[in-house]
N, C-alpha and C. Protein backbone atom coordinates (compact mmCIF):
# COMPACT_ATOMS: atom_id res chain seq x y z
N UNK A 1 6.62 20.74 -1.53
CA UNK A 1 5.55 20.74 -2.50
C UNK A 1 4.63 21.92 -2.17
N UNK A 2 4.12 22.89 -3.36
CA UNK A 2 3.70 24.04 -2.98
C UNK A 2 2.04 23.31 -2.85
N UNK A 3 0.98 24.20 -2.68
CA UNK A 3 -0.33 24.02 -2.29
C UNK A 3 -0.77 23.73 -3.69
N UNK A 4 -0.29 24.65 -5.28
CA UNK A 4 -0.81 24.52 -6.08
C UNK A 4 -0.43 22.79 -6.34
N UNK A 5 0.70 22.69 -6.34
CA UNK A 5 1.11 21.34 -6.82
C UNK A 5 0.57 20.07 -6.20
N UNK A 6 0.21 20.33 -4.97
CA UNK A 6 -0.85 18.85 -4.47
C UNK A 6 -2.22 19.17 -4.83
N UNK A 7 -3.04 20.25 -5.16
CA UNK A 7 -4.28 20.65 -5.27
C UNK A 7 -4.12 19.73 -7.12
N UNK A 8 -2.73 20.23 -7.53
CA UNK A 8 -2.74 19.28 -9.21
C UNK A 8 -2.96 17.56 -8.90
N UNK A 9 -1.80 16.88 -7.75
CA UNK A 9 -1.72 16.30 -8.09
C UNK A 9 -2.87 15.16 -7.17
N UNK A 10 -3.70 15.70 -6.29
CA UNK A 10 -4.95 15.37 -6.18
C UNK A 10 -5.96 15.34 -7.03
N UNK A 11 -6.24 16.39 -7.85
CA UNK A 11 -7.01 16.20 -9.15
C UNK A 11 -6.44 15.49 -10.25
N UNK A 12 -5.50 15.33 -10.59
CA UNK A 12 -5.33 14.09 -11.30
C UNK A 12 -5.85 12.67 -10.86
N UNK A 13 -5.37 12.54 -9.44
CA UNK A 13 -5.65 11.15 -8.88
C UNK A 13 -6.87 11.09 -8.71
N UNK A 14 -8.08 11.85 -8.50
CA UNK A 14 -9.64 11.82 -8.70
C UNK A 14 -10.15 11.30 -9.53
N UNK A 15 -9.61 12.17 -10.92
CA UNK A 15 -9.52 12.04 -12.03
C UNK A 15 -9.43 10.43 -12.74
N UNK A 16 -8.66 9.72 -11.90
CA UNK A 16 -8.02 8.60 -12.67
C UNK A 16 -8.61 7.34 -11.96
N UNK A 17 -9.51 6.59 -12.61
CA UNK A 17 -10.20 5.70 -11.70
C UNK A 17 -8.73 4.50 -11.64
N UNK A 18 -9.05 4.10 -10.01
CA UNK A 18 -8.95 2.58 -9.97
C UNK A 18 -9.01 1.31 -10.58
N UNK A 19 -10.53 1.61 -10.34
CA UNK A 19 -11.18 0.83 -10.67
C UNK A 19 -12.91 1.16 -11.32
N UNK A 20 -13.49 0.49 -11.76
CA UNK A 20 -14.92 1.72 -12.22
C UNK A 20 -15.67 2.18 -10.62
N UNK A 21 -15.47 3.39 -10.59
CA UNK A 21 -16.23 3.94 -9.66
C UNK A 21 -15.49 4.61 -8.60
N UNK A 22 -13.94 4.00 -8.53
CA UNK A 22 -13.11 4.38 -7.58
C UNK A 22 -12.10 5.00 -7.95
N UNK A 23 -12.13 6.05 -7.71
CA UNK A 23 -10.54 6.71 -8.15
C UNK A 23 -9.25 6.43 -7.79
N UNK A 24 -8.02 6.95 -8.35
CA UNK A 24 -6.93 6.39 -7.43
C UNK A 24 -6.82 7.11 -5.52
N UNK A 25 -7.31 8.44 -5.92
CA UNK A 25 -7.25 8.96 -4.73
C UNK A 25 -8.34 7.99 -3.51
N UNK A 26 -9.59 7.95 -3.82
CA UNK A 26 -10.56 7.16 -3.32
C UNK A 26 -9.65 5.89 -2.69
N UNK A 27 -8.72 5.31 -3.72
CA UNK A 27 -8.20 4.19 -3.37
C UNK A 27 -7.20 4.44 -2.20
N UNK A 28 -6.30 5.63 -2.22
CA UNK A 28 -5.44 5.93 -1.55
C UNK A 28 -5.73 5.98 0.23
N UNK A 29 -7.25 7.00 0.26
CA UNK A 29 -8.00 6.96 1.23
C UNK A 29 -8.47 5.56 2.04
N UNK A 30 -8.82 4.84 1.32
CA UNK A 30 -9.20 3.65 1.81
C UNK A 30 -8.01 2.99 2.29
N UNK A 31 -6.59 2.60 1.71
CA UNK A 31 -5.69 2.13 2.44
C UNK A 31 -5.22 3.04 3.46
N UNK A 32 -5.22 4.24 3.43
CA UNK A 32 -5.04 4.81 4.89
C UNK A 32 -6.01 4.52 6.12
N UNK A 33 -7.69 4.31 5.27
CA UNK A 33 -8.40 3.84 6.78
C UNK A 33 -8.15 2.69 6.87
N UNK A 34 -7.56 1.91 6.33
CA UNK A 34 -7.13 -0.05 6.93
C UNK A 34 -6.28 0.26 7.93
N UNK A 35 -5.09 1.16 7.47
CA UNK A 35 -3.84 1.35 7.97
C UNK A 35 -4.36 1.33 9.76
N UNK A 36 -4.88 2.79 9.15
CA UNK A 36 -5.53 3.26 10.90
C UNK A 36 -6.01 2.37 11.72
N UNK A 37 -6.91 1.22 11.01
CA UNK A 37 -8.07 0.86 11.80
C UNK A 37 -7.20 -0.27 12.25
N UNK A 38 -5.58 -0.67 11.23
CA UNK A 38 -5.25 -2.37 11.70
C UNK A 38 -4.00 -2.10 12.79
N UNK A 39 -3.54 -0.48 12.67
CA UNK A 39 -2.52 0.03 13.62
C UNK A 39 -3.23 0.10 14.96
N UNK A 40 -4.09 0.80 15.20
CA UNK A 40 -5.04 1.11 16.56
C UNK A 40 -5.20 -0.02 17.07
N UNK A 41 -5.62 -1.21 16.46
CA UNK A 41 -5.68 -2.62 16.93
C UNK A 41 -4.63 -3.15 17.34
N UNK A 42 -3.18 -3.24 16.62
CA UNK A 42 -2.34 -3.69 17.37
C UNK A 42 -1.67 -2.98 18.50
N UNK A 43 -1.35 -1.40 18.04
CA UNK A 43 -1.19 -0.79 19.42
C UNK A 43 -1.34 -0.61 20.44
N UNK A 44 -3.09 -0.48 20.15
CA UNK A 44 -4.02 -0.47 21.67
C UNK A 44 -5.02 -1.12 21.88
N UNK A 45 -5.25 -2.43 21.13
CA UNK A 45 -5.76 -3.38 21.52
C UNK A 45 -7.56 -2.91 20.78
N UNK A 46 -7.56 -2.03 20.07
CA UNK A 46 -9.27 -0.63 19.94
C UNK A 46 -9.51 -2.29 18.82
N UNK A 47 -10.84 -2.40 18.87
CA UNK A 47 -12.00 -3.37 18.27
C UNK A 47 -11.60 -2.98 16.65
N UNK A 48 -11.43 -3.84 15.58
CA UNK A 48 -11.63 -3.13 14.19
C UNK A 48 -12.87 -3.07 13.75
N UNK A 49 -12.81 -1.89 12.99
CA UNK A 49 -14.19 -1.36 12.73
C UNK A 49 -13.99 -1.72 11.20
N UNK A 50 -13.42 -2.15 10.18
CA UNK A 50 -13.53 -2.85 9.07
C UNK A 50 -13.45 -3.80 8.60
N UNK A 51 -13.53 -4.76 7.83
CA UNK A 51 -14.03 -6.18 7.25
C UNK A 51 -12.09 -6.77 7.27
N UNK A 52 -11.77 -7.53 7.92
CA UNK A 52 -10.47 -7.83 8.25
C UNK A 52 -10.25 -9.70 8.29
N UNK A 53 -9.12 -10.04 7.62
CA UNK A 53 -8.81 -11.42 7.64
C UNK A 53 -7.74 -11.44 8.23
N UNK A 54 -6.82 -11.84 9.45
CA UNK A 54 -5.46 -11.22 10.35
C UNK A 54 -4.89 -12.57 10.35
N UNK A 55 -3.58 -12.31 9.87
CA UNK A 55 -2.64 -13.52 9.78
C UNK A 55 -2.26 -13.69 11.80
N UNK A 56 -1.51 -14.63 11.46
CA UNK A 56 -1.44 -15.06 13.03
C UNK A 56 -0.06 -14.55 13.26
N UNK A 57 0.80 -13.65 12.83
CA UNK A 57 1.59 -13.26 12.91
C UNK A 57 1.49 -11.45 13.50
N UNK A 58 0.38 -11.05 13.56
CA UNK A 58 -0.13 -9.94 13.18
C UNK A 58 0.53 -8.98 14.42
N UNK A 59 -0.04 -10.14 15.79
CA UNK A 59 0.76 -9.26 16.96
C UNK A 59 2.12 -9.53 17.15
N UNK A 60 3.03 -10.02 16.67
CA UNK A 60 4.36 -9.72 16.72
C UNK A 60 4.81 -8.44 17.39
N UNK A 61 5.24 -7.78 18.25
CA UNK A 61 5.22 -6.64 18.65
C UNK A 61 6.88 -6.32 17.66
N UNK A 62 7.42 -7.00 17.08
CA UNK A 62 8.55 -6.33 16.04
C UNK A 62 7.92 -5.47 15.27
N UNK A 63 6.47 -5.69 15.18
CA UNK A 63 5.97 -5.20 13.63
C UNK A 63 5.79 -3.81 13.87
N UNK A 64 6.11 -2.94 15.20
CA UNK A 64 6.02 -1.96 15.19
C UNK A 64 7.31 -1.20 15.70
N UNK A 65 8.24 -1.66 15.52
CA UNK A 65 9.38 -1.26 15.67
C UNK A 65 10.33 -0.44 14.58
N UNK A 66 10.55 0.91 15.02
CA UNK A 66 11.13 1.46 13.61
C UNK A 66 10.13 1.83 12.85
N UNK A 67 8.62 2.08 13.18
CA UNK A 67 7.56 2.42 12.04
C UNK A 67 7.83 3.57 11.37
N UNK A 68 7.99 4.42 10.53
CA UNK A 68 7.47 5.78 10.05
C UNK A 68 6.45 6.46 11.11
N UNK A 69 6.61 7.63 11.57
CA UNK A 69 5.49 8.24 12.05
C UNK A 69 3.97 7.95 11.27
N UNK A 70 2.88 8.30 12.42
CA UNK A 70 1.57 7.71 11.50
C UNK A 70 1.24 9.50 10.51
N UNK A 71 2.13 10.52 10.91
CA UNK A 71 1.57 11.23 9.46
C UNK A 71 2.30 10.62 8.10
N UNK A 72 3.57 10.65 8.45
CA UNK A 72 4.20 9.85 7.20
C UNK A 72 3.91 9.05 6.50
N UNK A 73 3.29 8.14 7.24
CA UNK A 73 2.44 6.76 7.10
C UNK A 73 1.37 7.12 6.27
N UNK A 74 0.46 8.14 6.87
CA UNK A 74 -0.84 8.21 6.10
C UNK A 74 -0.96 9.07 4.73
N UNK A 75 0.59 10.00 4.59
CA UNK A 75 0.53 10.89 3.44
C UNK A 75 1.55 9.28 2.53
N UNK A 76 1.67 8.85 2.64
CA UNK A 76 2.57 7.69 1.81
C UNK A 76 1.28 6.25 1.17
N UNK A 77 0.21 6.32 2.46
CA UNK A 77 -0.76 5.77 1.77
C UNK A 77 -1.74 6.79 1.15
N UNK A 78 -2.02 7.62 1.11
CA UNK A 78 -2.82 8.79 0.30
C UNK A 78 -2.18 9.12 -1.26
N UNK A 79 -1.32 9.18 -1.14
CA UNK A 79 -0.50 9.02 -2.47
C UNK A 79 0.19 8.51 -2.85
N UNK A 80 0.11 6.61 -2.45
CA UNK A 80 1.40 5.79 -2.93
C UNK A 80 0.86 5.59 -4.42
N UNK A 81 0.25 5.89 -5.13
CA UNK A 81 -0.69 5.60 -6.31
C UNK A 81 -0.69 6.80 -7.39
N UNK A 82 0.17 7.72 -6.83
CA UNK A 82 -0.01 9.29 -7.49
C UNK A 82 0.37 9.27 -8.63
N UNK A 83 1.48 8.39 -9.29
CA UNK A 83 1.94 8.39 -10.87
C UNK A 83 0.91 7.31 -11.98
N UNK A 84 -0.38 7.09 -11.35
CA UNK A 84 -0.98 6.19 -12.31
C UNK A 84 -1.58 6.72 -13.21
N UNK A 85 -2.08 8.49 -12.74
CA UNK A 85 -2.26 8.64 -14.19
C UNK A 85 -1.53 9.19 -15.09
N UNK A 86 -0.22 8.94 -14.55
CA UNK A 86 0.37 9.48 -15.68
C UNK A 86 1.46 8.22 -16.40
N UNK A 87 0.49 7.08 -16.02
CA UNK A 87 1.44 5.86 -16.84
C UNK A 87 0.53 5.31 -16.96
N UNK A 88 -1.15 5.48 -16.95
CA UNK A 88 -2.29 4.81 -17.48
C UNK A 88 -1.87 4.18 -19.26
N UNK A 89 -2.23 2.73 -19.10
CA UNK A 89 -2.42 2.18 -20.70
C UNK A 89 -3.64 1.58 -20.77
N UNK A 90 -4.36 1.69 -21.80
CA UNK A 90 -5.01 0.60 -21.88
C UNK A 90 -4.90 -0.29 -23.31
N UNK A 91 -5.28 -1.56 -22.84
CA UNK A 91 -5.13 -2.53 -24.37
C UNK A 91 -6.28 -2.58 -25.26
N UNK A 92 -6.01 -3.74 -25.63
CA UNK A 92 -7.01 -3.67 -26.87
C UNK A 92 -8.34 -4.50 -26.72
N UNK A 93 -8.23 -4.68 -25.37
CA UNK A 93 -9.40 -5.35 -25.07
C UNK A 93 -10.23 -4.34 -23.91
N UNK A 94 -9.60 -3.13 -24.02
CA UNK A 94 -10.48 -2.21 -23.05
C UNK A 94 -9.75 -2.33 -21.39
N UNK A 95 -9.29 -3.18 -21.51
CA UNK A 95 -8.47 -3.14 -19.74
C UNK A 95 -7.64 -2.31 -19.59
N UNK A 96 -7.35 -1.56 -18.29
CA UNK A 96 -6.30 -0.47 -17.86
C UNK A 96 -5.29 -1.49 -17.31
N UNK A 97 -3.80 -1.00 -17.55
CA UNK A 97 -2.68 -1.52 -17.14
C UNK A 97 -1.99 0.47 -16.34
N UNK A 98 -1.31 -0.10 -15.78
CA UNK A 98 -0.11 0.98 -15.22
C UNK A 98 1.19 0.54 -14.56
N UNK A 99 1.60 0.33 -15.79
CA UNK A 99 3.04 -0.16 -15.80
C UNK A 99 3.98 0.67 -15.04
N UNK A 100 4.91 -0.09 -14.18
CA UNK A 100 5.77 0.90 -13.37
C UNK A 100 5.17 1.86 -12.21
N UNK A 101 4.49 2.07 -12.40
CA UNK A 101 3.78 2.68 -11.47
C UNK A 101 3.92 3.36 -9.78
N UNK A 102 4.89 2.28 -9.65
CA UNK A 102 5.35 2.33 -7.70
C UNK A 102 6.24 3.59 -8.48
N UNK A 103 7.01 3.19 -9.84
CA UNK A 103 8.30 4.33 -9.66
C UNK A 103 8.57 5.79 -10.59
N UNK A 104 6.83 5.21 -11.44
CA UNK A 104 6.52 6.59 -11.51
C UNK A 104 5.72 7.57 -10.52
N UNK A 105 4.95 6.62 -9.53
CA UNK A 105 4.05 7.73 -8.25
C UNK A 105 5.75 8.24 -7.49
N UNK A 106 6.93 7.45 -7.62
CA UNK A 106 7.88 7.80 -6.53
C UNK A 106 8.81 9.35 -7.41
N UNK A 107 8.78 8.92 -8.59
CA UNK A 107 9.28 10.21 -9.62
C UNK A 107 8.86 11.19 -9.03
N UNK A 108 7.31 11.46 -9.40
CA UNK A 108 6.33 12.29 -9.76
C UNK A 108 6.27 13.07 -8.55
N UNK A 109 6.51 12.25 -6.96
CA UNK A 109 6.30 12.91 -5.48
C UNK A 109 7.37 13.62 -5.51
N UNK A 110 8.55 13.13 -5.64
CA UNK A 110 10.15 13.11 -5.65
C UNK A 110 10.21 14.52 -6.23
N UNK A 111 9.19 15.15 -7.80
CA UNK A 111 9.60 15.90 -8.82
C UNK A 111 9.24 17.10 -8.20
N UNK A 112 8.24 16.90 -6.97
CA UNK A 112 7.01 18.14 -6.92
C UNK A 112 7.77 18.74 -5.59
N UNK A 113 8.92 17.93 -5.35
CA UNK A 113 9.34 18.28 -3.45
C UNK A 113 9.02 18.00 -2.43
N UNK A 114 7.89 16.07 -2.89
CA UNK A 114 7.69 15.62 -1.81
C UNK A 114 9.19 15.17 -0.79
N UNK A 115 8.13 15.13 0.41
CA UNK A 115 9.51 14.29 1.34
C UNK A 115 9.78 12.74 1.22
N UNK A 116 11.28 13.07 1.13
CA UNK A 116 12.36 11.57 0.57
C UNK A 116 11.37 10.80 1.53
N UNK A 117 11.64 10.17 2.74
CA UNK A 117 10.97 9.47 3.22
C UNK A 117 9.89 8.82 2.67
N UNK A 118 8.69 9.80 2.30
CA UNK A 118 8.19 9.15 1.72
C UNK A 118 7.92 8.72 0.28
N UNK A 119 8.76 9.34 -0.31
CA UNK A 119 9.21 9.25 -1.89
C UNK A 119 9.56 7.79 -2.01
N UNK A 120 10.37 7.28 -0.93
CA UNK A 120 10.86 5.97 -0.99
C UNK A 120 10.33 5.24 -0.54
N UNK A 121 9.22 5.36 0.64
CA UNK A 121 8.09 4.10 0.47
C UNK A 121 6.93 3.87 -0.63
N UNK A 122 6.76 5.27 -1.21
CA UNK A 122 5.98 4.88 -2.36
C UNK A 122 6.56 4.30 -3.39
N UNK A 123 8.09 4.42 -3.61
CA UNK A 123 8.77 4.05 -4.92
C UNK A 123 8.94 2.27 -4.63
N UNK A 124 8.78 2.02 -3.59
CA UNK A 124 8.95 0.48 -2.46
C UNK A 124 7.48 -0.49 -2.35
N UNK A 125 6.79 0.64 -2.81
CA UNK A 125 5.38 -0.25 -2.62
C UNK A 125 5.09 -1.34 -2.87
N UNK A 126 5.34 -1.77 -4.44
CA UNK A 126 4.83 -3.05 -4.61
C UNK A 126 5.73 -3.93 -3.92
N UNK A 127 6.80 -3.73 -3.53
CA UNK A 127 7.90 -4.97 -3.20
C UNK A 127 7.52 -5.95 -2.01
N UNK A 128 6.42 -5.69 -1.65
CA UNK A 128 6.25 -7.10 -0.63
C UNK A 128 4.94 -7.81 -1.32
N UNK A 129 4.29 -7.20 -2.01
CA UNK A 129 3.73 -7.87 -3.05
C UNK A 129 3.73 -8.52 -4.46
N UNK A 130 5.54 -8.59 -4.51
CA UNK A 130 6.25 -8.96 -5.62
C UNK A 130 6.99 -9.81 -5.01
N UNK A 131 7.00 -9.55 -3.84
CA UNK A 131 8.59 -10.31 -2.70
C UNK A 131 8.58 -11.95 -3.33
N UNK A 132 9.78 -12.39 -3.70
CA UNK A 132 9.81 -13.65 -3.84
C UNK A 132 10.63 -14.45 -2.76
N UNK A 133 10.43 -15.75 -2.40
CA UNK A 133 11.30 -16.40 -1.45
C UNK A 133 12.91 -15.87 -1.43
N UNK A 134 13.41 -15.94 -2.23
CA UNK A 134 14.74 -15.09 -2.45
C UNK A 134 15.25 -14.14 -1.85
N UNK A 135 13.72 -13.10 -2.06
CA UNK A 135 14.53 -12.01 -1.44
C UNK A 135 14.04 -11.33 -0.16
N UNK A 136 13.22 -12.57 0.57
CA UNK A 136 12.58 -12.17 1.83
C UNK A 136 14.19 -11.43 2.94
N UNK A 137 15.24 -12.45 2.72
CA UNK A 137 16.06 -12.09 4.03
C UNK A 137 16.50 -10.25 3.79
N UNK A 138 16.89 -10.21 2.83
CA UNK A 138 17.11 -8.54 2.01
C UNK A 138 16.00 -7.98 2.43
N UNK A 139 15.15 -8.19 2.11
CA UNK A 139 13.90 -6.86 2.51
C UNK A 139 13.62 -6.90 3.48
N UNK A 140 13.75 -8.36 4.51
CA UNK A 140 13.91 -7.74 6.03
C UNK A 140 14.52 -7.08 6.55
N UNK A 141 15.63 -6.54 6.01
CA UNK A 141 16.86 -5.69 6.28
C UNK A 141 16.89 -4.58 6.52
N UNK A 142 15.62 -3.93 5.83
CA UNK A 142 14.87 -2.68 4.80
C UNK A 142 14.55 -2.21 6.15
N UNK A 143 14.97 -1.02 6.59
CA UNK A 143 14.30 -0.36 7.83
C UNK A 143 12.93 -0.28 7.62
N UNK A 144 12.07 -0.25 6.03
CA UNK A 144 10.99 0.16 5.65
C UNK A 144 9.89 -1.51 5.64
N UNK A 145 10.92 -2.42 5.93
CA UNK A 145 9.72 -3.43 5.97
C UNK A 145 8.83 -3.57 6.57
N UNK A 146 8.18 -3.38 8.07
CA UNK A 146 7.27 -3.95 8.65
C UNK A 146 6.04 -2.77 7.98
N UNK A 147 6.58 -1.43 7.67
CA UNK A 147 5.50 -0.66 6.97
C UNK A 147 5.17 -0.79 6.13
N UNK A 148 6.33 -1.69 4.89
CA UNK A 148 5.45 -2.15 3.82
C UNK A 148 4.67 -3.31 3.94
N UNK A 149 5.47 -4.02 4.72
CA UNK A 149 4.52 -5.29 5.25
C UNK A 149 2.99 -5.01 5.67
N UNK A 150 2.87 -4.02 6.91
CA UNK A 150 1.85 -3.69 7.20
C UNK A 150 0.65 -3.09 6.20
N UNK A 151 1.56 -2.30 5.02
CA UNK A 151 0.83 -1.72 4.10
C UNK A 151 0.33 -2.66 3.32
N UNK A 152 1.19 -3.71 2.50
CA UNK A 152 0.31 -4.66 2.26
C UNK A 152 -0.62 -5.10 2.86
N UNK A 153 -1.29 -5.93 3.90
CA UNK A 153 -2.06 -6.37 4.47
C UNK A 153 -3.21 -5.20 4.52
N UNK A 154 -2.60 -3.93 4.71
CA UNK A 154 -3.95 -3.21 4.74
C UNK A 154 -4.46 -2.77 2.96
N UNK A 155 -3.35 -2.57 1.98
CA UNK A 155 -3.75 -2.88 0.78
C UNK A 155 -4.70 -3.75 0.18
N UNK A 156 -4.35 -4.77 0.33
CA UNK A 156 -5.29 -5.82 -0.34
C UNK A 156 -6.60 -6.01 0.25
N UNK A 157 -6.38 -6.09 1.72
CA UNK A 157 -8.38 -5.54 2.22
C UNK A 157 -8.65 -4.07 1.72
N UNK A 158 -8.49 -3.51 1.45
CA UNK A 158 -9.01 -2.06 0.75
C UNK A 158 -9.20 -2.64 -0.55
N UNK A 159 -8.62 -3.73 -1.10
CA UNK A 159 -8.64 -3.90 -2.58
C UNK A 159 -9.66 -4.82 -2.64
N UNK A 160 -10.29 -5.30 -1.52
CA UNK A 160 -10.95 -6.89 -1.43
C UNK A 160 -11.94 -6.49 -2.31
N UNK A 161 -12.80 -5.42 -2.32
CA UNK A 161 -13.65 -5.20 -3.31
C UNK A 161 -14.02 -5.77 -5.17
N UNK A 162 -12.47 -5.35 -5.42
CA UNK A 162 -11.95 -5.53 -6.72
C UNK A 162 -11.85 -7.13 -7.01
N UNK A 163 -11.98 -7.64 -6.14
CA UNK A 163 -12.05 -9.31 -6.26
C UNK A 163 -13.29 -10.11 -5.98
N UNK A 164 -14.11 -9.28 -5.05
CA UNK A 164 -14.99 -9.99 -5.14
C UNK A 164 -15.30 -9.95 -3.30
N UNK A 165 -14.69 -9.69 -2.77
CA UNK A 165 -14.75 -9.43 -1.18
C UNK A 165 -13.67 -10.58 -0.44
N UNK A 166 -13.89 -10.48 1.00
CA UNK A 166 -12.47 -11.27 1.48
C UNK A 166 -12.71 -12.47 1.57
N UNK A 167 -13.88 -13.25 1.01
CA UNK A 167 -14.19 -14.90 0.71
C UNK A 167 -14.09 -15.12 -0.47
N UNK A 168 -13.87 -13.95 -1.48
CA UNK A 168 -13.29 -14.09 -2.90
C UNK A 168 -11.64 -15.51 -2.66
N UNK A 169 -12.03 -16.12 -4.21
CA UNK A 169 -11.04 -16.91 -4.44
C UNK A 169 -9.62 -15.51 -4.75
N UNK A 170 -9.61 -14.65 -5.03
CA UNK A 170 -8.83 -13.24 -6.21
C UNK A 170 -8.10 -13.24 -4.95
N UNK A 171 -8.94 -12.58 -3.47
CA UNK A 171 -8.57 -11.88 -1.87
C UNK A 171 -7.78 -12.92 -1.78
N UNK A 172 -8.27 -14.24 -1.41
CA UNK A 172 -7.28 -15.61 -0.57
C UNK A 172 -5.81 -15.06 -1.53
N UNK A 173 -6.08 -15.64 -2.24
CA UNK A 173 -4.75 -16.03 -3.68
C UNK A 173 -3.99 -14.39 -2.91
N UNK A 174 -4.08 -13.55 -2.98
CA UNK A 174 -3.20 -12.36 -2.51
C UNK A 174 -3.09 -12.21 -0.96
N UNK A 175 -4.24 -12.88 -0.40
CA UNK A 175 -3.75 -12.63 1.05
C UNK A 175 -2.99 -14.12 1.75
N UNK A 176 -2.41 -15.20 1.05
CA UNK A 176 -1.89 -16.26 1.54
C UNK A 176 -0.77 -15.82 1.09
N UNK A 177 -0.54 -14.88 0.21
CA UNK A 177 1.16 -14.13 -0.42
C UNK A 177 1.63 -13.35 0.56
N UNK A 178 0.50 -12.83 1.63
CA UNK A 178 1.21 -11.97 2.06
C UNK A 178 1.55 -12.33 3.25
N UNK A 179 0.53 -13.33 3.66
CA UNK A 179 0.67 -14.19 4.93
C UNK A 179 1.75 -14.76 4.81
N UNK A 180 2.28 -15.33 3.88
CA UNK A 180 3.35 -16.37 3.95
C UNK A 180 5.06 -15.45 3.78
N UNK A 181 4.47 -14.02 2.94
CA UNK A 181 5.78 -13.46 2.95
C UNK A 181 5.90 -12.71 4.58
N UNK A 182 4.59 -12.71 5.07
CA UNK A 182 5.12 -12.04 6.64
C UNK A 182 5.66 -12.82 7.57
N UNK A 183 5.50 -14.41 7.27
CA UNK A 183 5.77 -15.60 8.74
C UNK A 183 7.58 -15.42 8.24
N UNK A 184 7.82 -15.07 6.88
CA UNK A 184 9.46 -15.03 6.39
C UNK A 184 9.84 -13.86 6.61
N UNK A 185 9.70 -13.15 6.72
CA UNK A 185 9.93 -11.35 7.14
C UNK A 185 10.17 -11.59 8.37
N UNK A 186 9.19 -11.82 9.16
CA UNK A 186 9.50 -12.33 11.15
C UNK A 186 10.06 -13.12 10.77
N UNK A 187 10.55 -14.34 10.41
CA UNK A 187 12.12 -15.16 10.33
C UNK A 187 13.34 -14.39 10.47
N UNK A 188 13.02 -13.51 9.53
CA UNK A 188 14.71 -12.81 9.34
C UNK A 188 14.81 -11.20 10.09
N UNK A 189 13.96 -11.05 11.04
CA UNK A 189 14.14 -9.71 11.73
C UNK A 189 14.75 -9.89 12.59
């Protein structure tokens, strides 16, 4: 990817709110500082310095086995979100939708000469936040699970905002999905 082409596809993602006030990039940033702040904690034990709800599964020391390097890691959360504006809808009641989205940000990285690696955890994103009982044993399989795993968990506290914070009824309802798809993920590793 040349310099012009991330300088584009950063200003698009500025460009394209989240949520009101937050851009996608803004958003991207923020799941990279969860990432940081919930990796440093399990690695090396460092205090978290952000607003955190931790399943009891959290220190598993599998969960860091096979990770992506942490640059990989942090350019995959900086732009797992990069195709939203270019699949922004909105309805007729004024709400934004972005349909497809994991596999248009995975196109769009894919188009510009990002690296596969991470082309394919962004194109992978939503899948542990879609994961159904079914297909927990399969996506444990996924060399890429414990990073999407991990990414979830640091997703949805970056998102806690959008609900209302992490005593929101919105936060629980998404963070008991993820809790419960991680105690089945450690089942089948």
């Amino acid at each position: 990817m040349t310099n012009i082409q991330s300088v584009c596809l950063i200003d698009a993602m500025k460009a394209c709110e989240q949520m009101p006030g937050l851009s996608v990039l803004d958003h991207g940033i923020m799941v990279r500082d969860y990432y940081r702040d919930l990796i440093g904690h399990i690695r090396h034990g460092h205090a978290l310095q952000l607003e955190w709800r931790l399943p009891d599964w959290i220190n598993d020391p599998r969960l860091l086995q096979g990770l992506p390097c942490d640059e990989v890691m942090e350019t995959y959360h900086l732009f797992h979100d990069c195709g939203k504006p270019h699949c922004r809808t909105v309805d007729e009641n004024g709400k934004q939708h972005f349909p497809d989205h994991a596999r248009v940000s995975r196109d769009i990285w894919l188009s510009l000469g990002g690296d596969e690696r991470i082309g394919d955890l962004i194109g992978m994103d939503m899948d542990a936040h879609l994961l159904k009982d079914e297909g927990v044993a399969a996506f444990a399989q996924r060399p890429q699970a414990c990073a999407l795993l991990l990414t979830a968990l640091a997703e949805i506290h970056a998102n806690a905002t959008m609900f209302g914070g992490i005593d929101a009824t919105g936060f629980k309802i998404k963070w008991k999905h993820v809790d419960k798809r991680g105690r089945a993920i450690l089942r089948h590793l």
